[in-house]
N, C-alpha and C. Protein backbone atom coordinates (compact mmCIF):
# COMPACT_ATOMS: atom_id res chain seq x y z
N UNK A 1 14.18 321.33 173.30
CA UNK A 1 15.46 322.02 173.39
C UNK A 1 15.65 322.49 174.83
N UNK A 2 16.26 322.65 174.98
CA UNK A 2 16.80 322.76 176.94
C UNK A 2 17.26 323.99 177.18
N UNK A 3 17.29 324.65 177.88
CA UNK A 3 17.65 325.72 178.50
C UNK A 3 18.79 325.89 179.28
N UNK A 4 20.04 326.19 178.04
CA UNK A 4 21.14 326.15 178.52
C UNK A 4 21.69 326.77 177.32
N UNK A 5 22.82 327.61 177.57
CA UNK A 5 23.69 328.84 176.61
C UNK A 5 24.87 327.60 175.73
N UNK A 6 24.79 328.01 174.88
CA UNK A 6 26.06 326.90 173.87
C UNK A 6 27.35 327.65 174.61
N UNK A 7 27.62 328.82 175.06
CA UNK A 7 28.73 329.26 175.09
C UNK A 7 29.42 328.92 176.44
N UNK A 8 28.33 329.65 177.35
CA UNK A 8 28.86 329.61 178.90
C UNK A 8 28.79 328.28 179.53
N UNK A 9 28.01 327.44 179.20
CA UNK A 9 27.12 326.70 179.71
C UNK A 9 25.83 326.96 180.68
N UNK A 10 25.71 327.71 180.95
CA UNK A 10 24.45 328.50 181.83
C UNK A 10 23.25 327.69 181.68
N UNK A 11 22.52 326.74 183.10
CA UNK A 11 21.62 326.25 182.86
C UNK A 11 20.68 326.87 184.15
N UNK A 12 19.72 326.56 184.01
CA UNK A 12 18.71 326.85 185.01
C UNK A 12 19.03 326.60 186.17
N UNK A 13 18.51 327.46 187.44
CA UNK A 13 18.44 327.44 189.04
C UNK A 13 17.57 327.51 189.62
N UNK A 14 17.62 326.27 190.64
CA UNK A 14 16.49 325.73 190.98
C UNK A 14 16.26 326.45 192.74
N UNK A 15 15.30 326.68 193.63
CA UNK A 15 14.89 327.21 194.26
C UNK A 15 13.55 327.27 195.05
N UNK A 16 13.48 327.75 195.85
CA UNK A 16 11.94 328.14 196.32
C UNK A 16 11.15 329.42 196.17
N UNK A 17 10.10 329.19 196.01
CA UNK A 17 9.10 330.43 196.09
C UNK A 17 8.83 330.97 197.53
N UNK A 18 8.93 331.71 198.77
CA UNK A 18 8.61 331.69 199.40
C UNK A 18 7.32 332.78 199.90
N UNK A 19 6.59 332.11 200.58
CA UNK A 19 5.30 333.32 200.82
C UNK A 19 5.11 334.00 201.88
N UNK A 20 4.50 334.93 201.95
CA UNK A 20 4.46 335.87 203.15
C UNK A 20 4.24 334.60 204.12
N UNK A 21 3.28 333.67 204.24
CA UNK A 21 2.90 332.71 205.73
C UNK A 21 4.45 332.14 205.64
N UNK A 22 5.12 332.04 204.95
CA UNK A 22 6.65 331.17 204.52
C UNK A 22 6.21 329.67 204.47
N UNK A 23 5.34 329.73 203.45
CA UNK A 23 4.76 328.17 202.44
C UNK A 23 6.22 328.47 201.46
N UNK A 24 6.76 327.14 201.27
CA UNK A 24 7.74 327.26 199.89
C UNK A 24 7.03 326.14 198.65
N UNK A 25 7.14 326.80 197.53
CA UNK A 25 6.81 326.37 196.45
C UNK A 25 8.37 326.13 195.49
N UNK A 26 8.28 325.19 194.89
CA UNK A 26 9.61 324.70 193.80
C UNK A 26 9.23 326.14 192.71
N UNK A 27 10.68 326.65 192.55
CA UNK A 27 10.92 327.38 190.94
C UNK A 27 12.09 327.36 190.40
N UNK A 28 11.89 327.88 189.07
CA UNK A 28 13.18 327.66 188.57
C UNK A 28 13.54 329.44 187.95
N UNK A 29 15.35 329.67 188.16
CA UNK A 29 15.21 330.76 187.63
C UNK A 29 15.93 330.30 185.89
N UNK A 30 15.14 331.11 184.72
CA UNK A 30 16.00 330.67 183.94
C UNK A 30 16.68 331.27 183.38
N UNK A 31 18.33 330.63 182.48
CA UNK A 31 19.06 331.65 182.09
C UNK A 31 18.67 332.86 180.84
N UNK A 32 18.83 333.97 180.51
CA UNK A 32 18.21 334.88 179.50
C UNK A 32 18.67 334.25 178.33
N UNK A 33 18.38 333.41 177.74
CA UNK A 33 18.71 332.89 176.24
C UNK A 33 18.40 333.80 175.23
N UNK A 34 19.39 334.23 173.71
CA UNK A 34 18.94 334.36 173.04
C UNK A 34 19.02 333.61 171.79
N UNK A 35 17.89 333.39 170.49
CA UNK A 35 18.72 332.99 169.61
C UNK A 35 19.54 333.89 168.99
N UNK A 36 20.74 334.04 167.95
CA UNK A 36 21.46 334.84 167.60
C UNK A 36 21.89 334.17 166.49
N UNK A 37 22.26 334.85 165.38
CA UNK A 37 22.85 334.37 164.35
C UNK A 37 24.34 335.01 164.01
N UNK A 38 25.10 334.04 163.84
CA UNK A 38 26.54 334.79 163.57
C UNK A 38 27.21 334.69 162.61
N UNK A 39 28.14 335.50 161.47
CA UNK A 39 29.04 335.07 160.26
C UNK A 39 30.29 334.84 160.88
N UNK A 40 30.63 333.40 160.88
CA UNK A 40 31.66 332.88 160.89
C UNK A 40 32.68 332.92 159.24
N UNK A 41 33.58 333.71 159.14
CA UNK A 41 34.63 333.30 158.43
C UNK A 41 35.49 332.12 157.70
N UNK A 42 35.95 331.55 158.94
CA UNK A 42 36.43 330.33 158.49
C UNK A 42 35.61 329.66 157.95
N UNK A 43 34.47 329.41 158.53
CA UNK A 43 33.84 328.03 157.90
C UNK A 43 32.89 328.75 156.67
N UNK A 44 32.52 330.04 156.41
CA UNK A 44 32.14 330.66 155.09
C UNK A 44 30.65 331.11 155.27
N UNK A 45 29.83 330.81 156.34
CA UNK A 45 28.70 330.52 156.39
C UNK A 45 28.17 331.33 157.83
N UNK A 46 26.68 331.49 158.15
CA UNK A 46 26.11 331.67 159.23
C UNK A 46 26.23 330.53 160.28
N UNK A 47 25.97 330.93 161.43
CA UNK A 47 25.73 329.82 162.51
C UNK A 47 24.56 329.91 163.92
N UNK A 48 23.67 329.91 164.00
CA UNK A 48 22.80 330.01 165.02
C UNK A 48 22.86 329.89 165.91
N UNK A 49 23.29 330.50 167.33
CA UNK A 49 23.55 329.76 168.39
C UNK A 49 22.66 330.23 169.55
N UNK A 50 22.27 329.77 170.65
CA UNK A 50 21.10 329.62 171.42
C UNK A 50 22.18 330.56 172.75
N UNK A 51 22.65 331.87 172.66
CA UNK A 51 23.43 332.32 174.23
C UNK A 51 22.54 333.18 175.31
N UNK A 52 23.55 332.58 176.24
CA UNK A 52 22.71 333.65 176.89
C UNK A 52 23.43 335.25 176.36
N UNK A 53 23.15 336.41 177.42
CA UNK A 53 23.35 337.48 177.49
C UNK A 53 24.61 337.59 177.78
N UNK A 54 25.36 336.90 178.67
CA UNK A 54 26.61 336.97 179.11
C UNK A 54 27.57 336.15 177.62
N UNK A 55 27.04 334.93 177.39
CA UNK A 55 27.53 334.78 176.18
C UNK A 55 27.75 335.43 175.07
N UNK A 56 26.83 336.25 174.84
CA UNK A 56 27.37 337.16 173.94
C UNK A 56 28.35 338.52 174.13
N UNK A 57 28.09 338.68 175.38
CA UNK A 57 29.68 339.38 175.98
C UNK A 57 30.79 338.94 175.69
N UNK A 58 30.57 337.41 176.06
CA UNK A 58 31.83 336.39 175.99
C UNK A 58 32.41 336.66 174.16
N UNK A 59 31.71 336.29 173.71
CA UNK A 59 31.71 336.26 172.37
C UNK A 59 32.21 337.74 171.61
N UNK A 60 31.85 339.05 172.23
CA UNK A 60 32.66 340.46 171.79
C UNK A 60 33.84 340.24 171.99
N UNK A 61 34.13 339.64 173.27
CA UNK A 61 35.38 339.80 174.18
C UNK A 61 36.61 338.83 173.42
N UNK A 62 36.05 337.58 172.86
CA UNK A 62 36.96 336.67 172.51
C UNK A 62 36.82 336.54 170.92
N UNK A 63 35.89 336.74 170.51
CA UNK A 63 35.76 336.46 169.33
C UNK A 63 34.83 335.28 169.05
N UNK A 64 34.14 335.32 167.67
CA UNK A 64 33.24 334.36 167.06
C UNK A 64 34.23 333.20 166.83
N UNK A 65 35.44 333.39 166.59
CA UNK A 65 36.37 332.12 165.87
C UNK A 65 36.42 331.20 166.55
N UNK A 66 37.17 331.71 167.89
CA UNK A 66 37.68 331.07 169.23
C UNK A 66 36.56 330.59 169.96
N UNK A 67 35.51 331.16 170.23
CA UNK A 67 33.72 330.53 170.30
C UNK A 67 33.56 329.38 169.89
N UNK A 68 33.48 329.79 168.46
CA UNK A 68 32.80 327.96 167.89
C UNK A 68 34.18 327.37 167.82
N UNK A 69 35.43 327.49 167.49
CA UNK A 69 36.38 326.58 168.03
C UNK A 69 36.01 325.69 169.42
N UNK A 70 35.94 326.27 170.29
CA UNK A 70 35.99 326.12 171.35
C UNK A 70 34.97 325.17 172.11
N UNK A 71 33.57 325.76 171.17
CA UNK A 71 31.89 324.91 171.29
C UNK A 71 32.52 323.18 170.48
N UNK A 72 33.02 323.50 168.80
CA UNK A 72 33.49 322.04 168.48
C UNK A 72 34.66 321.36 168.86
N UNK A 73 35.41 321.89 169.54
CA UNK A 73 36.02 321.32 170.43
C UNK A 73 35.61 320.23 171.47
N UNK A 74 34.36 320.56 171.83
CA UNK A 74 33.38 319.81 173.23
C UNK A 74 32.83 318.72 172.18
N UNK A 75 32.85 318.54 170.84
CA UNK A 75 31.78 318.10 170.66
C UNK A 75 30.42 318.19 169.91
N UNK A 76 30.12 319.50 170.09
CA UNK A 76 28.67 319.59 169.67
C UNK A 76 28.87 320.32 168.61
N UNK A 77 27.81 319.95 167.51
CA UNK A 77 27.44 320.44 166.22
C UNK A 77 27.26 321.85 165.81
N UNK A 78 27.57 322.24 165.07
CA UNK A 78 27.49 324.34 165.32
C UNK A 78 27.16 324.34 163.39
């Protein structure tokens, strides 16, 4: 499973480590995922979705409806 928010799209950032001598090493920062479970209405049922932290802001702000509208809209399975 990959590391990326169903909502925002939020995927990982890539970067250097740098050291006191300033050696750089590859890192990645990753986004705060959570899993979360939500009652959707319309469709009658729970739905699991993988957000980040900001996603679930997103999700107070707009609503669960307009969310997974919006996720099956793109496409992907909810």
């Amino acid at each position: 499973m990959s590391a990326r928010c169903q909502v925002t799209g939020a995927e990982p950032g890539f970067g250097n480590n740098v050291s006191h001598s300033n050696r750089r090493t590859r890192r990645r920062w990753n986004p705060n995922l959570q899993s979360h479970k939500f009652y959707v209405p319309s469709l009658g049922r729970t739905v699991t979705l993988r957000v980040s932290t900001k996603g679930l802001k997103t999700i107070d702000r707009r609503g669960i409806e307009s969310v997974v509208a919006q996720i099956r809209a793109r496409g992907e399975r909810v």
